[in-house]
N, C-alpha and C. Protein backbone atom coordinates (compact mmCIF):
# COMPACT_ATOMS: atom_id res chain seq x y z
N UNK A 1 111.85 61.88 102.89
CA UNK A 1 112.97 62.71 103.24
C UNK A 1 112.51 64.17 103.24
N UNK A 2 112.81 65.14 104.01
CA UNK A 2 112.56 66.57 103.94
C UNK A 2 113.55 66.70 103.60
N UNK A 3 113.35 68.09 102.89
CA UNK A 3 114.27 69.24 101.96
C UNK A 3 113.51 70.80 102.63
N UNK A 4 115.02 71.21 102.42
CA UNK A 4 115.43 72.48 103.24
C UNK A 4 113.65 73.60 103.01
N UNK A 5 112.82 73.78 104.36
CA UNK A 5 111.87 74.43 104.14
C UNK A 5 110.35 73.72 103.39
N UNK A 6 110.64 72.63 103.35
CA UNK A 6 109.34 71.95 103.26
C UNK A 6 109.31 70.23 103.37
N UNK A 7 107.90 70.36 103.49
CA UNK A 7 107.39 68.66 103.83
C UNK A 7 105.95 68.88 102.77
N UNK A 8 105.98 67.75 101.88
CA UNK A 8 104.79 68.02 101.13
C UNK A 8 103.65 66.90 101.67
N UNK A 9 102.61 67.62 101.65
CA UNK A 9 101.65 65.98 101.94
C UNK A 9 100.44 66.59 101.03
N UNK A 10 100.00 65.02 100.10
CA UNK A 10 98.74 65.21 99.13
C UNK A 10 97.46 65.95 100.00
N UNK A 11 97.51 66.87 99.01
CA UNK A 11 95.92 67.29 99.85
C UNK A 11 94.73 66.67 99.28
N UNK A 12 93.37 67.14 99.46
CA UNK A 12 92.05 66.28 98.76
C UNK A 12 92.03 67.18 97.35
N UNK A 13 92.59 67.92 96.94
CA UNK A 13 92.21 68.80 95.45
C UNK A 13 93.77 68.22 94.79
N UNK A 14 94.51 67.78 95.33
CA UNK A 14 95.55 67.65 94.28
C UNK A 14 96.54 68.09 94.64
N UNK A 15 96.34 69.54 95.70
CA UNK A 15 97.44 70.56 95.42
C UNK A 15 98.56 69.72 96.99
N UNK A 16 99.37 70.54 97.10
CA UNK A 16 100.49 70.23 98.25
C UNK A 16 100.60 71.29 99.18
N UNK A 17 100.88 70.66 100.14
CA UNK A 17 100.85 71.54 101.19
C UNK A 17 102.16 71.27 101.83
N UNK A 18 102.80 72.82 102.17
CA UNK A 18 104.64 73.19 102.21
C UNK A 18 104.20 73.43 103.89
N UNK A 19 105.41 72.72 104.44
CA UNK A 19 105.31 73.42 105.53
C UNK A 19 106.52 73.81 105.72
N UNK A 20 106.86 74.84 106.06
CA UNK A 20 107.90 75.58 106.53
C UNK A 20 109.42 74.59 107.66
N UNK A 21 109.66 74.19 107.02
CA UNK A 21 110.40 73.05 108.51
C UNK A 21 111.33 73.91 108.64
N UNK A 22 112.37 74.46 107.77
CA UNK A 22 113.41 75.29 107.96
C UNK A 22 113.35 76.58 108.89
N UNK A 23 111.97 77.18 108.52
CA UNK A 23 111.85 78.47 109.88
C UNK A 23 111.54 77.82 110.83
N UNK A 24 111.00 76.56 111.43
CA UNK A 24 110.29 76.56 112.48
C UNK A 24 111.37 75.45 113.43
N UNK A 25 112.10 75.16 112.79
CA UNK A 25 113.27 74.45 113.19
C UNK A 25 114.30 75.65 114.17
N UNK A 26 114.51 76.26 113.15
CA UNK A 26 115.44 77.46 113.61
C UNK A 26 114.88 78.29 114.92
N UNK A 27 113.12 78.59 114.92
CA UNK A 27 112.85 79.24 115.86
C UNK A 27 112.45 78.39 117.10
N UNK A 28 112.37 77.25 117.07
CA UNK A 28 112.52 76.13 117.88
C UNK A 28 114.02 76.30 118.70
N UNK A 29 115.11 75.93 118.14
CA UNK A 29 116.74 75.97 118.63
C UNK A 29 116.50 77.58 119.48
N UNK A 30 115.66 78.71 118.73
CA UNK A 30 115.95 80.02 119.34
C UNK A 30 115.07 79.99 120.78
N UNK A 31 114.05 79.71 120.82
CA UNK A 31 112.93 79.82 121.84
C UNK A 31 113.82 78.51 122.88
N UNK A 32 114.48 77.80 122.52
CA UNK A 32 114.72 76.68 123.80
C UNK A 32 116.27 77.34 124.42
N UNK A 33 117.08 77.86 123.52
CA UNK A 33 118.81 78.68 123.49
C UNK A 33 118.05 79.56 125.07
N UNK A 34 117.14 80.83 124.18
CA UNK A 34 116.15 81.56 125.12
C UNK A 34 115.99 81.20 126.67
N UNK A 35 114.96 80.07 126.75
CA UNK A 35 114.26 79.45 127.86
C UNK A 35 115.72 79.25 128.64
N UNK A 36 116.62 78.36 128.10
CA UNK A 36 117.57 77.42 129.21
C UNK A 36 118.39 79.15 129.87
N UNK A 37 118.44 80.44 129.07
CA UNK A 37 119.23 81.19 129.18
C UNK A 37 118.32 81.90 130.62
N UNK A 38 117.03 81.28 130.77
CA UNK A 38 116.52 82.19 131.74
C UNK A 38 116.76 83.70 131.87
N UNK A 39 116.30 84.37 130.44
CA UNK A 39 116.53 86.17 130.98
C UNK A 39 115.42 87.08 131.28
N UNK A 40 114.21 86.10 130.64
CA UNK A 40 112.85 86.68 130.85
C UNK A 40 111.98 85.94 130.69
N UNK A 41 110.84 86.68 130.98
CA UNK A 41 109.94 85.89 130.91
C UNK A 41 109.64 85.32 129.37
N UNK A 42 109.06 84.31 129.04
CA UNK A 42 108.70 83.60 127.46
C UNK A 42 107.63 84.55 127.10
N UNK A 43 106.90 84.73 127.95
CA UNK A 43 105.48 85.84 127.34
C UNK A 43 105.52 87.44 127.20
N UNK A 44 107.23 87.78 127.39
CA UNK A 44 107.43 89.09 127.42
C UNK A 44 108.15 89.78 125.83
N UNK A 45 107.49 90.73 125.24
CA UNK A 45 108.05 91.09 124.03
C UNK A 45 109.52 90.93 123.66
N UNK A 46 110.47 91.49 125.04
CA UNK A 46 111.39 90.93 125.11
C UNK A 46 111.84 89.98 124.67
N UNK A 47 111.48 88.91 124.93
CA UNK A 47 111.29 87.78 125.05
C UNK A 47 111.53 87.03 123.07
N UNK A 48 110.59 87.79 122.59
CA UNK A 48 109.49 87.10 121.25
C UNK A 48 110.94 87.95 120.24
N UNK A 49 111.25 89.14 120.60
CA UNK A 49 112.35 89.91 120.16
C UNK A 49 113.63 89.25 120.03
N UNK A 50 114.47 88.39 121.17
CA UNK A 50 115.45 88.01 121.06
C UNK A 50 115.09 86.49 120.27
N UNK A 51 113.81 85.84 120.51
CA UNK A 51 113.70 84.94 119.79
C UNK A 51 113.80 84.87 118.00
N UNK A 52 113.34 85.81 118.25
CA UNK A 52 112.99 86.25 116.50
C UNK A 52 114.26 86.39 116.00
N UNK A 53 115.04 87.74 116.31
CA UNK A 53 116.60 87.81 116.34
C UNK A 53 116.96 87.27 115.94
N UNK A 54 117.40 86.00 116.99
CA UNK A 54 118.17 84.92 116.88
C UNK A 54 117.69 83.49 115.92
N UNK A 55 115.74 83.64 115.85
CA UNK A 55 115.39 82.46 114.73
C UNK A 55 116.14 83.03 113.28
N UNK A 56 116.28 84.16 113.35
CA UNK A 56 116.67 84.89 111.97
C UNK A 56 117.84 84.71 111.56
N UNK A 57 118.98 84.73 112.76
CA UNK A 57 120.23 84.07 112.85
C UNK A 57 120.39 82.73 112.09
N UNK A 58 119.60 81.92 112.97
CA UNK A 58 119.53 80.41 113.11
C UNK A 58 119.60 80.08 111.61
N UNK A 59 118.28 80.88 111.01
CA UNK A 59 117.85 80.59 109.80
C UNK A 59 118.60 81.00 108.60
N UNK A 60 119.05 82.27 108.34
CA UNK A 60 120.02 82.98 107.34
C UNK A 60 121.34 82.16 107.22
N UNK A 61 121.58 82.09 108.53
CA UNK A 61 122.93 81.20 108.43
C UNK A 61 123.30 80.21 107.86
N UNK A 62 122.16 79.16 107.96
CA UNK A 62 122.14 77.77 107.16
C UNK A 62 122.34 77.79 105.67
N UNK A 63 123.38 77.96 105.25
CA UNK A 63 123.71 78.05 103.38
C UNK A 63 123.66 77.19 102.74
N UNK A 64 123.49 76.13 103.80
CA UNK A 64 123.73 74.99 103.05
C UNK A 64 122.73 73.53 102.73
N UNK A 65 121.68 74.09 103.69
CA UNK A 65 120.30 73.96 103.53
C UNK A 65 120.30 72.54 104.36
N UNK A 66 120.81 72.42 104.92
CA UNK A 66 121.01 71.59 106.21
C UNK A 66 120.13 71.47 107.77
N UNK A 67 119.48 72.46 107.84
CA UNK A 67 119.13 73.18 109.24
C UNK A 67 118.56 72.01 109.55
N UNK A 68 117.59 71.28 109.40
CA UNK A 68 117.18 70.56 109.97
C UNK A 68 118.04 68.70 110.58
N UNK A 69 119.15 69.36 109.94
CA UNK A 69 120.18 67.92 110.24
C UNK A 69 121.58 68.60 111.22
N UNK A 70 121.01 69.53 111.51
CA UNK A 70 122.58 70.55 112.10
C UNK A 70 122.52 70.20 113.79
N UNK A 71 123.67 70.37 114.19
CA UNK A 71 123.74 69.72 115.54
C UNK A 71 123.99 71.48 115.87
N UNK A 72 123.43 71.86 116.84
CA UNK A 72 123.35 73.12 117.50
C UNK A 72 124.63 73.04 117.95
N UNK A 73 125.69 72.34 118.86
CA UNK A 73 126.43 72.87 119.54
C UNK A 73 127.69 73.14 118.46
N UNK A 74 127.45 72.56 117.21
CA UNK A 74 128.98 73.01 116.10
C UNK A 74 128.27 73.92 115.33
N UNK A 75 127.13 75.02 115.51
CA UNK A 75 126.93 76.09 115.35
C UNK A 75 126.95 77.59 116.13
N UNK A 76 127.43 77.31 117.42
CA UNK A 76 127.12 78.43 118.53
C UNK A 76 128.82 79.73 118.65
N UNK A 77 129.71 78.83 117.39
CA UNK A 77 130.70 79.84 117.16
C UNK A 77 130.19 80.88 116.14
N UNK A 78 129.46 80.32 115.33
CA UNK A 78 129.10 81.10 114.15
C UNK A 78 127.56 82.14 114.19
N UNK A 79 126.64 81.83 115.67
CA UNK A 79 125.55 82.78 115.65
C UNK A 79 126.15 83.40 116.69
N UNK A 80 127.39 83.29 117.56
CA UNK A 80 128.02 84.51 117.97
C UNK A 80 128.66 85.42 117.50
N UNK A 81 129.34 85.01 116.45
CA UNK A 81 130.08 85.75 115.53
C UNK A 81 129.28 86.94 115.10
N UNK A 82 127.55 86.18 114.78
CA UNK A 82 127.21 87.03 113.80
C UNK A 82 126.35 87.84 114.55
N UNK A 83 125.91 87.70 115.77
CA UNK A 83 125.41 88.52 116.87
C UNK A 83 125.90 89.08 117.62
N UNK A 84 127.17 89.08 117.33
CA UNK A 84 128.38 89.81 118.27
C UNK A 84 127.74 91.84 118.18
N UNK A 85 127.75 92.84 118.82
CA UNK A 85 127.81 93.74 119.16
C UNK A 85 128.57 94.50 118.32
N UNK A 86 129.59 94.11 117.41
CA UNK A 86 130.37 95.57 116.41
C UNK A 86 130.24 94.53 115.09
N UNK A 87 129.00 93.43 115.35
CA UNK A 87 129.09 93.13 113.72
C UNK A 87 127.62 93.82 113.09
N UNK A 88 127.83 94.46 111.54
CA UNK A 88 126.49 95.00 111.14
C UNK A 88 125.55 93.95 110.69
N UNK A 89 125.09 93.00 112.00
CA UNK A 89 123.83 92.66 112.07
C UNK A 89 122.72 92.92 110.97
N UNK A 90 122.11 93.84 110.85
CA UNK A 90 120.13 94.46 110.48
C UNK A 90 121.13 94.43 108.80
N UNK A 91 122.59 94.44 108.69
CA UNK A 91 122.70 94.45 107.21
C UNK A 91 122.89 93.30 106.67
N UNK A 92 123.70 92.01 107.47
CA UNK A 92 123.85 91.03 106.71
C UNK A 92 122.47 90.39 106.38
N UNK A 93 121.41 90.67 107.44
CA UNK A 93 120.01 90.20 107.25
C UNK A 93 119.22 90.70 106.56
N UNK A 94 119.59 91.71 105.93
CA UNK A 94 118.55 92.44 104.70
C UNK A 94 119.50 91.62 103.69
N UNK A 95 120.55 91.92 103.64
CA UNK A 95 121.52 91.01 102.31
C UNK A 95 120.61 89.85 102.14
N UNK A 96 120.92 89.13 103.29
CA UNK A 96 120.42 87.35 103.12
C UNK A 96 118.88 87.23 102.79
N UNK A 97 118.32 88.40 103.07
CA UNK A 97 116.83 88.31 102.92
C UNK A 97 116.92 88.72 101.20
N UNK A 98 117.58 89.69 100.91
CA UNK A 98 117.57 89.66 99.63
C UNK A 98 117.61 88.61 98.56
N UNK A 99 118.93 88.44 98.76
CA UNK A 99 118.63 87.20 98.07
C UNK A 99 118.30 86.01 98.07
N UNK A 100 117.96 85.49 99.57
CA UNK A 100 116.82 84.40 99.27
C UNK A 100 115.79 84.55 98.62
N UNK A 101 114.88 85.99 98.50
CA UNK A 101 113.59 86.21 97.64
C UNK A 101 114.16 86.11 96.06
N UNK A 102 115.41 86.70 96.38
CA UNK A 102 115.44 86.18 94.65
C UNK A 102 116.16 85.20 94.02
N UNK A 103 116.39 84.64 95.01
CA UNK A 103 115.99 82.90 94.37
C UNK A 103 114.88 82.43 94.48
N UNK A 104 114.14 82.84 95.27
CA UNK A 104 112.54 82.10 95.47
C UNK A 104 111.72 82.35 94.08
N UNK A 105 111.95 83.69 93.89
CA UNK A 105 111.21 84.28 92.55
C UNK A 105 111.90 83.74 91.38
N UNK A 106 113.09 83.81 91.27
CA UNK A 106 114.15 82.83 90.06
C UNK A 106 113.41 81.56 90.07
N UNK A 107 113.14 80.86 91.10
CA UNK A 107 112.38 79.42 90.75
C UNK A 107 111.43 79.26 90.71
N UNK A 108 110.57 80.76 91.05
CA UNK A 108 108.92 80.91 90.92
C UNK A 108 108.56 79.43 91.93
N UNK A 109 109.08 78.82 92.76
CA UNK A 109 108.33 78.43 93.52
C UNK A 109 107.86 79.37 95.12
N UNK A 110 107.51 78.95 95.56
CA UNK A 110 106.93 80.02 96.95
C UNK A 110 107.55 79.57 98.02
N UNK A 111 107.91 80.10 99.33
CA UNK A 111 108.82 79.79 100.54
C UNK A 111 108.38 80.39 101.12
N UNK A 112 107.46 79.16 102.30
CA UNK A 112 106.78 79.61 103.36
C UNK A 112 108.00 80.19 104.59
N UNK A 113 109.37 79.29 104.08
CA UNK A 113 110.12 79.51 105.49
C UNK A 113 110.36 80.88 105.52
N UNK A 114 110.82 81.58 103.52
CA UNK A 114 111.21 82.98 103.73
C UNK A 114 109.97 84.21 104.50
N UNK A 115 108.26 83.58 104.18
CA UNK A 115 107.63 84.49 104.69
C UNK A 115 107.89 84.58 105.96
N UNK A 116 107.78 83.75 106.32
CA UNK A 116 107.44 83.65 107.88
C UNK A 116 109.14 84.32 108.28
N UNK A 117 109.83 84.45 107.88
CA UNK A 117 111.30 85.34 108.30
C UNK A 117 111.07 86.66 107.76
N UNK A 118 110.39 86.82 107.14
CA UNK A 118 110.37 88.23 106.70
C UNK A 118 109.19 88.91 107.20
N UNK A 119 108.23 88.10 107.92
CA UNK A 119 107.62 88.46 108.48
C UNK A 119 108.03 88.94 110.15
N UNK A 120 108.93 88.12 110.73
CA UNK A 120 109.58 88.09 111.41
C UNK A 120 110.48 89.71 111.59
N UNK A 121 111.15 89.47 110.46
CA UNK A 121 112.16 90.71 110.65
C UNK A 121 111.49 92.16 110.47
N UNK A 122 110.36 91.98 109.41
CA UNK A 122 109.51 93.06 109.41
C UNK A 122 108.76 93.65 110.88
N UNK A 123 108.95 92.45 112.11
CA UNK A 123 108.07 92.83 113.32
C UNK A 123 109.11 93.62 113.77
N UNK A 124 110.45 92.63 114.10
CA UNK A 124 111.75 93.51 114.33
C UNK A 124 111.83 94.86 113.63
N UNK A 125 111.61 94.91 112.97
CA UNK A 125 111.97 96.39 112.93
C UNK A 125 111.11 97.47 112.64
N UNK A 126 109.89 97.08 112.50
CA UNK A 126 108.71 98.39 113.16
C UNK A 126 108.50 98.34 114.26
N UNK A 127 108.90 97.41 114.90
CA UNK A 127 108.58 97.15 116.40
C UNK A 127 109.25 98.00 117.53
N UNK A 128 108.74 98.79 118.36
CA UNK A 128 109.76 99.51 119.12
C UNK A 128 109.30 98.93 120.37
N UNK A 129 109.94 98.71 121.48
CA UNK A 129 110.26 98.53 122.82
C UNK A 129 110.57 99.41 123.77
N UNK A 130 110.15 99.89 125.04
CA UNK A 130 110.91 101.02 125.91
C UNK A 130 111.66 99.67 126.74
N UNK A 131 113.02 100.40 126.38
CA UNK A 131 114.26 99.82 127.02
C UNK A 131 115.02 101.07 127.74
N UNK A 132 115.78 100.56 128.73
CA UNK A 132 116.57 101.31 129.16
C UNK A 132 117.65 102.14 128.21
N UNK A 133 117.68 102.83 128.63
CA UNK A 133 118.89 104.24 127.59
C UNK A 133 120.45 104.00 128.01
N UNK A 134 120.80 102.69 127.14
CA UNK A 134 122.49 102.74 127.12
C UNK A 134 123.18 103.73 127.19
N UNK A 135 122.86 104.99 126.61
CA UNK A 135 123.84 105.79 125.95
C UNK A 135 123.58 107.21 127.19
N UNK A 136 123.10 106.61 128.38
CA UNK A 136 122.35 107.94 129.59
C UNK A 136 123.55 108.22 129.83
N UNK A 137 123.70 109.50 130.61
CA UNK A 137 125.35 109.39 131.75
C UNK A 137 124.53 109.07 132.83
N UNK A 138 125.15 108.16 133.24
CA UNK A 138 124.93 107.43 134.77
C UNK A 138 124.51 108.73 135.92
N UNK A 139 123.24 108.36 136.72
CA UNK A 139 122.81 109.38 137.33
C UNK A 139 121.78 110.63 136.98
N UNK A 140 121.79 110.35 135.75
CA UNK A 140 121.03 111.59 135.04
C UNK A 140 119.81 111.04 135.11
N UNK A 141 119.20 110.82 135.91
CA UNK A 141 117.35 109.99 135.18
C UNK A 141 116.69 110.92 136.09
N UNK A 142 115.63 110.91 136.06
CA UNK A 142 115.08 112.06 136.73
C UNK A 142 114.80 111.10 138.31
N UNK A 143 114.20 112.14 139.50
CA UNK A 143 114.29 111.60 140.89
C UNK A 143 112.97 110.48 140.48
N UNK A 144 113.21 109.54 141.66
CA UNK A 144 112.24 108.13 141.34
C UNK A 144 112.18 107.44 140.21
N UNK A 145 112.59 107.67 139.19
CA UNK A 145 113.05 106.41 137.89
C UNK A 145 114.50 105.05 139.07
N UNK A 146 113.76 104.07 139.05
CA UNK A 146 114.47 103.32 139.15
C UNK A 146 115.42 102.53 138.49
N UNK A 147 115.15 102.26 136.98
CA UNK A 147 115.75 101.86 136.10
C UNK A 147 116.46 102.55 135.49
N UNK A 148 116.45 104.30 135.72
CA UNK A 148 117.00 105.20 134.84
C UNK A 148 116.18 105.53 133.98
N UNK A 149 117.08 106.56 132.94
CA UNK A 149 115.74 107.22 131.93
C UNK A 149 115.48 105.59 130.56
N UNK A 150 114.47 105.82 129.77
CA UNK A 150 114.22 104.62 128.93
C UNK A 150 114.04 105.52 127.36
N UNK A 151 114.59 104.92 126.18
CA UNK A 151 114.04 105.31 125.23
C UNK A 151 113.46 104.16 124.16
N UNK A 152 112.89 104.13 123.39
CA UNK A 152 112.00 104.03 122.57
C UNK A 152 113.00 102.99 121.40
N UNK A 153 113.27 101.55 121.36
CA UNK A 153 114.16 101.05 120.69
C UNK A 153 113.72 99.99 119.68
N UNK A 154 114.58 99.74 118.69
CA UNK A 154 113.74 98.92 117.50
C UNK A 154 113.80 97.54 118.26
N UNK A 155 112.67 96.64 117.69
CA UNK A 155 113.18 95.17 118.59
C UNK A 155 114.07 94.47 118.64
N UNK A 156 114.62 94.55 117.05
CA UNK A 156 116.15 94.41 116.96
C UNK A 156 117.54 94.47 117.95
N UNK A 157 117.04 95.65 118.66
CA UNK A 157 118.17 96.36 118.97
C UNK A 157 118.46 95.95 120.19
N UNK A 158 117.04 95.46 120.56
CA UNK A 158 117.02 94.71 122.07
C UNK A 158 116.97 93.21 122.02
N UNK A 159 116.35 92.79 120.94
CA UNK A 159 116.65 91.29 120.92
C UNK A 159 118.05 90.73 120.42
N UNK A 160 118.43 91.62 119.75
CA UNK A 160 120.17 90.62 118.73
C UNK A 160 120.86 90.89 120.27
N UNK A 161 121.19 91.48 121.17
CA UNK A 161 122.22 91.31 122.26
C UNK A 161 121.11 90.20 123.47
N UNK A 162 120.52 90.12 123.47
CA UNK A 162 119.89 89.11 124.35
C UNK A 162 119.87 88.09 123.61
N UNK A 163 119.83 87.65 122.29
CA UNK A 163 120.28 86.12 121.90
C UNK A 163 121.59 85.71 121.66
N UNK A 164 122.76 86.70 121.74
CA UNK A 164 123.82 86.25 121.85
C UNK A 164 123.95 86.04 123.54
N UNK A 165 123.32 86.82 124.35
CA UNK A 165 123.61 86.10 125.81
C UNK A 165 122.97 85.11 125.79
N UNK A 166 122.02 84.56 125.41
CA UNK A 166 121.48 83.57 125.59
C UNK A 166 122.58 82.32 124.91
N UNK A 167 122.78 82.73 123.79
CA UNK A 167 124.03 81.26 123.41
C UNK A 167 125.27 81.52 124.37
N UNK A 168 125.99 82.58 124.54
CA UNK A 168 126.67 82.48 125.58
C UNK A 168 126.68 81.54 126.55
N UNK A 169 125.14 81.59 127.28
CA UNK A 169 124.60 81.19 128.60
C UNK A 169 124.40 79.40 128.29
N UNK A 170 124.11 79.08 127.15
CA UNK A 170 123.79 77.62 126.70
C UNK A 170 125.00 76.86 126.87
């Protein structure tokens, strides 16, 4: 049976080896939500941004340590909710990141699923992207910008609204 974030198998010294099922589950549901949503290319930062986003979604959300038994379509009210555009996003995910580490550390066991999400969110948000400038007045870009003017955005900022279109689009 797996349990939430690992699969153990004997190694040759004794020790066990965790594999992460809970992150890689979640970024699985995000990378395929992604693909069927057709918004970009899979090999475009873009791309790795809304995935991440939304694996982070996928993953925080699960309270109940279920993820790997969850049927995606009686979850797509609740990673809209939480990717919705006037919800504070980058805070409920530092919350949830919080205290999953400190339960991880409370049980002194180790959680490959939390690295690999915190590794994750750590890309998100040193990560900057040139995206187009929401906030331009229309017309203002200088002559020959086709896209308009672009500024300099966390990956966050461009991936959490491209994985809620993407569940939209699913």
């Amino acid at each position: 049976m797996l349990h939430r974030g690992q699969e153990s198998t004997g190694g040759t010294d004794g020790g066990e080896l965790t594999v992460p099922m809970a992150w890689l589950y979640a970024e699985y549901i995000a990378d395929e939500l992604l693909r069927t949503g057709d918004l970009m290319p899979p090999t475009s930062f873009e791309f790795r941004a809304g995935r991440d986003a939304l694996a982070l979604t996928i993953f925080l959300s699960d309270t109940d340590g279920e993820l790997s038994g969850i049927r995606v379509v009686t979850q797509l009210d609740t990673w809209l909710s939480l990717t919705a555009y006037d919800q504070p996003w980058q805070d409920w995910v530092r919350e949830r990141m919080d205290r999953l580490g400190a339960e991880a550390s409370a049980r002194g066991i180790p959680s490959p699923d939390l690295d690999l999400a915190s590794e994750a969110w750590r890309w998100l948000e040193e990560t900057e992207l040139l995206a187009p400038d929401l906030d331009a007045v229309p017309g203002g870009g200088a002559a020959g910008e086709d896209d308009g003017p672009k500024v300099w955005t966390p990956a966050w900022q461009l991936g959490l609204p491209l994985g809620h279109l993407a569940i939209h689009l699913f």
